[in-house]
C-alpha atoms as a PDB file:
ATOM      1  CA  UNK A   1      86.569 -50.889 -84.242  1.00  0.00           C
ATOM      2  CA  UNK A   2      85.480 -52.594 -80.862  1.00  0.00           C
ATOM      3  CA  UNK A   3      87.576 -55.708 -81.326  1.00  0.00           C
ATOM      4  CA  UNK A   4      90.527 -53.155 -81.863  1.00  0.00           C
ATOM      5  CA  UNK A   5      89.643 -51.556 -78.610  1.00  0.00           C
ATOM      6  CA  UNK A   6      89.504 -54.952 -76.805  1.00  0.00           C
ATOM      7  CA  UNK A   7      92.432 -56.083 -78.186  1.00  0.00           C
ATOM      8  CA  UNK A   8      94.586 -52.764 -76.760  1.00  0.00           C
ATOM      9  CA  UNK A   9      92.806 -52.617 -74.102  1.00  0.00           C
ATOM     10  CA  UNK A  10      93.845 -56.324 -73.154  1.00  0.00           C
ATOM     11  CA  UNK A  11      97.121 -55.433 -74.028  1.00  0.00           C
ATOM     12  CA  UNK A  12      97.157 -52.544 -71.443  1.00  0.00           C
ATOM     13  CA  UNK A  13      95.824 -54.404 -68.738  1.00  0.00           C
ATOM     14  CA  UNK A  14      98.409 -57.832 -69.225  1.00  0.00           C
ATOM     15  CA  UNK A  15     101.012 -54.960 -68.834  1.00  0.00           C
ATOM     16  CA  UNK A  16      99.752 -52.950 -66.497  1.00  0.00           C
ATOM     17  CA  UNK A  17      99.755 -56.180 -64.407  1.00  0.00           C
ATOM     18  CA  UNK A  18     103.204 -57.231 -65.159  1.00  0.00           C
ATOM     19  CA  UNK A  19     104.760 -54.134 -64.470  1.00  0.00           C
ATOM     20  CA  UNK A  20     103.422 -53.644 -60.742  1.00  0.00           C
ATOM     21  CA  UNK A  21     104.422 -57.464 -60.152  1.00  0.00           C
ATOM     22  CA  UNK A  22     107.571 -56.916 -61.273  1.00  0.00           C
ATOM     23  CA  UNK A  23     107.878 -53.756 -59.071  1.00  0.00           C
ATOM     24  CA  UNK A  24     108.771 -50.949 -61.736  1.00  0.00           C
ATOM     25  CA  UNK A  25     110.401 -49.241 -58.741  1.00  0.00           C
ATOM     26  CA  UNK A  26     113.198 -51.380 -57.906  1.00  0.00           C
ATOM     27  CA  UNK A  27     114.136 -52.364 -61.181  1.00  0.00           C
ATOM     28  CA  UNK A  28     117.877 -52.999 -61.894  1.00  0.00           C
ATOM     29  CA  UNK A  29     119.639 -54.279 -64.962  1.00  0.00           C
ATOM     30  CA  UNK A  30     119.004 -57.650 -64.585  1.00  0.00           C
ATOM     31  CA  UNK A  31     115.853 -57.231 -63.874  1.00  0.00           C
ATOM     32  CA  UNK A  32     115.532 -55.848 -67.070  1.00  0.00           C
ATOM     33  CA  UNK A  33     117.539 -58.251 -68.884  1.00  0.00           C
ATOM     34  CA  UNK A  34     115.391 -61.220 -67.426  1.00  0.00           C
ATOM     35  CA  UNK A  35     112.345 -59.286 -68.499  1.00  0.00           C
ATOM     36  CA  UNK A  36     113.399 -58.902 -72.199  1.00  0.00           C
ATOM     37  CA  UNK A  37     114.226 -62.533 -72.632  1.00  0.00           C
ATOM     38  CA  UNK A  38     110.960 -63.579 -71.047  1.00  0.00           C
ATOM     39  CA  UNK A  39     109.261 -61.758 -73.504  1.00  0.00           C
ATOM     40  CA  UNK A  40     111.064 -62.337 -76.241  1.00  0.00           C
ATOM     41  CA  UNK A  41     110.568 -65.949 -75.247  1.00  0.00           C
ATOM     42  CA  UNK A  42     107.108 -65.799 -74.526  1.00  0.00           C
ATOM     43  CA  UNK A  43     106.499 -64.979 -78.027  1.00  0.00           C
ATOM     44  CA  UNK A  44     109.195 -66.810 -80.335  1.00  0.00           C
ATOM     45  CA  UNK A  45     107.733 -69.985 -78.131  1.00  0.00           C
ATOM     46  CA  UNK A  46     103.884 -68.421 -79.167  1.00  0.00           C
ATOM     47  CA  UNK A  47     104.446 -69.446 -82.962  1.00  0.00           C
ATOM     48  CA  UNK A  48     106.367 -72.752 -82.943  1.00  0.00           C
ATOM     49  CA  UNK A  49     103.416 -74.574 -84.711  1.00  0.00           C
ATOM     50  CA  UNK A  50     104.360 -77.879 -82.421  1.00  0.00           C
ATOM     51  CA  UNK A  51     104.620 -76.824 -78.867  1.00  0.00           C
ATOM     52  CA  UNK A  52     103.205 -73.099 -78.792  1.00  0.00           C
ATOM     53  CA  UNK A  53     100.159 -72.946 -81.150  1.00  0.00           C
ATOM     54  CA  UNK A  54      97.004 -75.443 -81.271  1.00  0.00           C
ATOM     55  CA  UNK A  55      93.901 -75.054 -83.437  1.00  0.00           C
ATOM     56  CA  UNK A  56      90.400 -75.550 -82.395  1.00  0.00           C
ATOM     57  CA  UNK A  57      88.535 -77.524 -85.112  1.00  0.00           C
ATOM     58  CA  UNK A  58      85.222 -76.902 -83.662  1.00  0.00           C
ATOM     59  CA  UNK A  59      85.135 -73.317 -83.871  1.00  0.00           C
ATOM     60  CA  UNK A  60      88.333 -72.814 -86.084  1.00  0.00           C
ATOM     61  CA  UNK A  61      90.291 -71.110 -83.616  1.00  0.00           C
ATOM     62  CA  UNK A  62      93.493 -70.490 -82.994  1.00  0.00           C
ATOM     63  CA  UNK A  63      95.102 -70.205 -79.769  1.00  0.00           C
ATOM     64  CA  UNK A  64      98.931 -69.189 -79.276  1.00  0.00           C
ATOM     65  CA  UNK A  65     100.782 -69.256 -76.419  1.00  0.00           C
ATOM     66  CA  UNK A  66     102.607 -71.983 -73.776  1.00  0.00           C
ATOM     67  CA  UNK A  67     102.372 -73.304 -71.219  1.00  0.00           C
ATOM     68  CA  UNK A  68      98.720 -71.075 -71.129  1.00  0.00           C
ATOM     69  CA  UNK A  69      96.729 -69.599 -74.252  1.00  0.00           C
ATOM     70  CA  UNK A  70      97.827 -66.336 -73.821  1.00  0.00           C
ATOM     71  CA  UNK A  71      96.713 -64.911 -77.458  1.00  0.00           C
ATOM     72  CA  UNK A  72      93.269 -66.159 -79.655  1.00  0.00           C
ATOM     73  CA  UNK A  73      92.918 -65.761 -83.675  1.00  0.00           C
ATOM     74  CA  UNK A  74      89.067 -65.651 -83.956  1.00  0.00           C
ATOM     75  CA  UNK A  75      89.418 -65.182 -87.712  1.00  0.00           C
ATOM     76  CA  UNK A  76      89.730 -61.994 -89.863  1.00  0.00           C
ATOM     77  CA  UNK A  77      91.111 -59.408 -87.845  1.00  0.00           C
ATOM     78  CA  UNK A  78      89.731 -60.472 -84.318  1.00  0.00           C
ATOM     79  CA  UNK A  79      92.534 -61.193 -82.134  1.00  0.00           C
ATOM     80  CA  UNK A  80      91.720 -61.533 -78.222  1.00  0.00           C
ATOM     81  CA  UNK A  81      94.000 -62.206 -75.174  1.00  0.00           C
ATOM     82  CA  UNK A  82      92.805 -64.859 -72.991  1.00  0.00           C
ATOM     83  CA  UNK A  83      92.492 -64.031 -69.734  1.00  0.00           C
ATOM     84  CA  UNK A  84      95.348 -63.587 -68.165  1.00  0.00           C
ATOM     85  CA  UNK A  85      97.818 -65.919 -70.355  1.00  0.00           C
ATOM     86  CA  UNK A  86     100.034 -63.746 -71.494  1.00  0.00           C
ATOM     87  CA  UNK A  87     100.855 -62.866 -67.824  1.00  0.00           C
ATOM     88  CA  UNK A  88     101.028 -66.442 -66.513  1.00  0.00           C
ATOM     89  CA  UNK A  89     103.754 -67.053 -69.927  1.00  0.00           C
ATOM     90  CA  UNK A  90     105.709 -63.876 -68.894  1.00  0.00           C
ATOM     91  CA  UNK A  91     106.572 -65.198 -65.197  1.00  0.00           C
ATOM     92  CA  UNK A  92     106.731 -68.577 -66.488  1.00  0.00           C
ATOM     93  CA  UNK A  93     109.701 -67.892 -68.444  1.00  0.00           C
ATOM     94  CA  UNK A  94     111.129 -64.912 -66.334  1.00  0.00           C
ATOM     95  CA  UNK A  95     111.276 -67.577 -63.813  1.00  0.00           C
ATOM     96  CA  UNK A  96     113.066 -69.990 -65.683  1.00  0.00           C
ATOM     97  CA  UNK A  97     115.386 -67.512 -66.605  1.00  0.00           C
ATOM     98  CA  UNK A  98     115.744 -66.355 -63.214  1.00  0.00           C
ATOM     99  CA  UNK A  99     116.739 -70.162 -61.953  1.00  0.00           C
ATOM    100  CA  UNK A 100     119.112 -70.624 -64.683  1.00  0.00           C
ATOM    101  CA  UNK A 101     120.585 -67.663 -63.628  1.00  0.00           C
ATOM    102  CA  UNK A 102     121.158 -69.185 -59.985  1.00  0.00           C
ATOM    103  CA  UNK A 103     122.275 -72.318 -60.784  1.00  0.00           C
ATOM    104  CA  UNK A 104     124.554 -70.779 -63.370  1.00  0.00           C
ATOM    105  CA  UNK A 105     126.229 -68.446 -60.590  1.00  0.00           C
ATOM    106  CA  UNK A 106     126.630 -71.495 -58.414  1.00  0.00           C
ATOM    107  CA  UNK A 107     128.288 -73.577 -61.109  1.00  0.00           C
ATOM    108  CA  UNK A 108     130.750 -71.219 -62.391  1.00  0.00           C
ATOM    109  CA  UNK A 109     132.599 -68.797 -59.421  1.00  0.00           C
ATOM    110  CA  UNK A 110     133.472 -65.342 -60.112  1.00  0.00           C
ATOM    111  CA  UNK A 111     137.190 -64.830 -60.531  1.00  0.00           C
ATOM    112  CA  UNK A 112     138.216 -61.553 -58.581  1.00  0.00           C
ATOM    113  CA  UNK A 113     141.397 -59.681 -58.791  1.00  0.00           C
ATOM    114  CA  UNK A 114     143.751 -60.337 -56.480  1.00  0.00           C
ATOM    115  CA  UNK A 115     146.023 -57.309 -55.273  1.00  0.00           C
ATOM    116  CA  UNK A 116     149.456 -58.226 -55.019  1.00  0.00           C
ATOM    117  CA  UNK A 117     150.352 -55.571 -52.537  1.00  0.00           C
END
């Protein structure tokens, strides 16, 4: 029951975290969009056995997550975040996606209407 308790309560605090450094307040649809994605990212990129998951032999743990352990398989059900990983992934990729997003404005111009009046 108390490694349930960790586990959401870990959980609570990683997002608790992200969402005052995102600044809930002035969010606006990409804001959101870049969120979702990093997310989504953070954890498809989690399981890819090569880059996102490692296994400790000495102890037999596992730890998920890239570029930081953000997630640790302890064996049966005892699943722990570490530290603050899961944060340090989030802004990692909502970053990436946020540079892309610059450099993909700059690349391609907007086409406006022009008004043939």
């Amino acid at each position: 029951m108390f490694d349930v308790i960790n586990l959401l309560l870990g959980l609570v605090v990683n997002g608790l975290v992200i969402a005052v450094l995102l600044n809930i307040n002035k969010m606006n649809s990409q804001k959101i969009k870049l969120s979702i994605l990093s997310l989504i990212s953070t954890i498809i990129i989690a399981i890819i056995p090569i880059l996102g998951y490692r296994v400790d032999n000495d102890f037999g743990h596992y730890y998920f997550g890239f570029p930081a352990d953000a997630l640790v398989y302890r064996g049966g059900w005892l699943f722990t975040f570490a530290s603050f990983g899961l944060i340090f992934n989030f802004f990692f990729f909502y970053w990436i996606f946020k540079l892309i997003l610059k450099i993909w404005k700059l690349m391609v111009p907007i086409k406006r209407k022009v008004n043939d009046s």
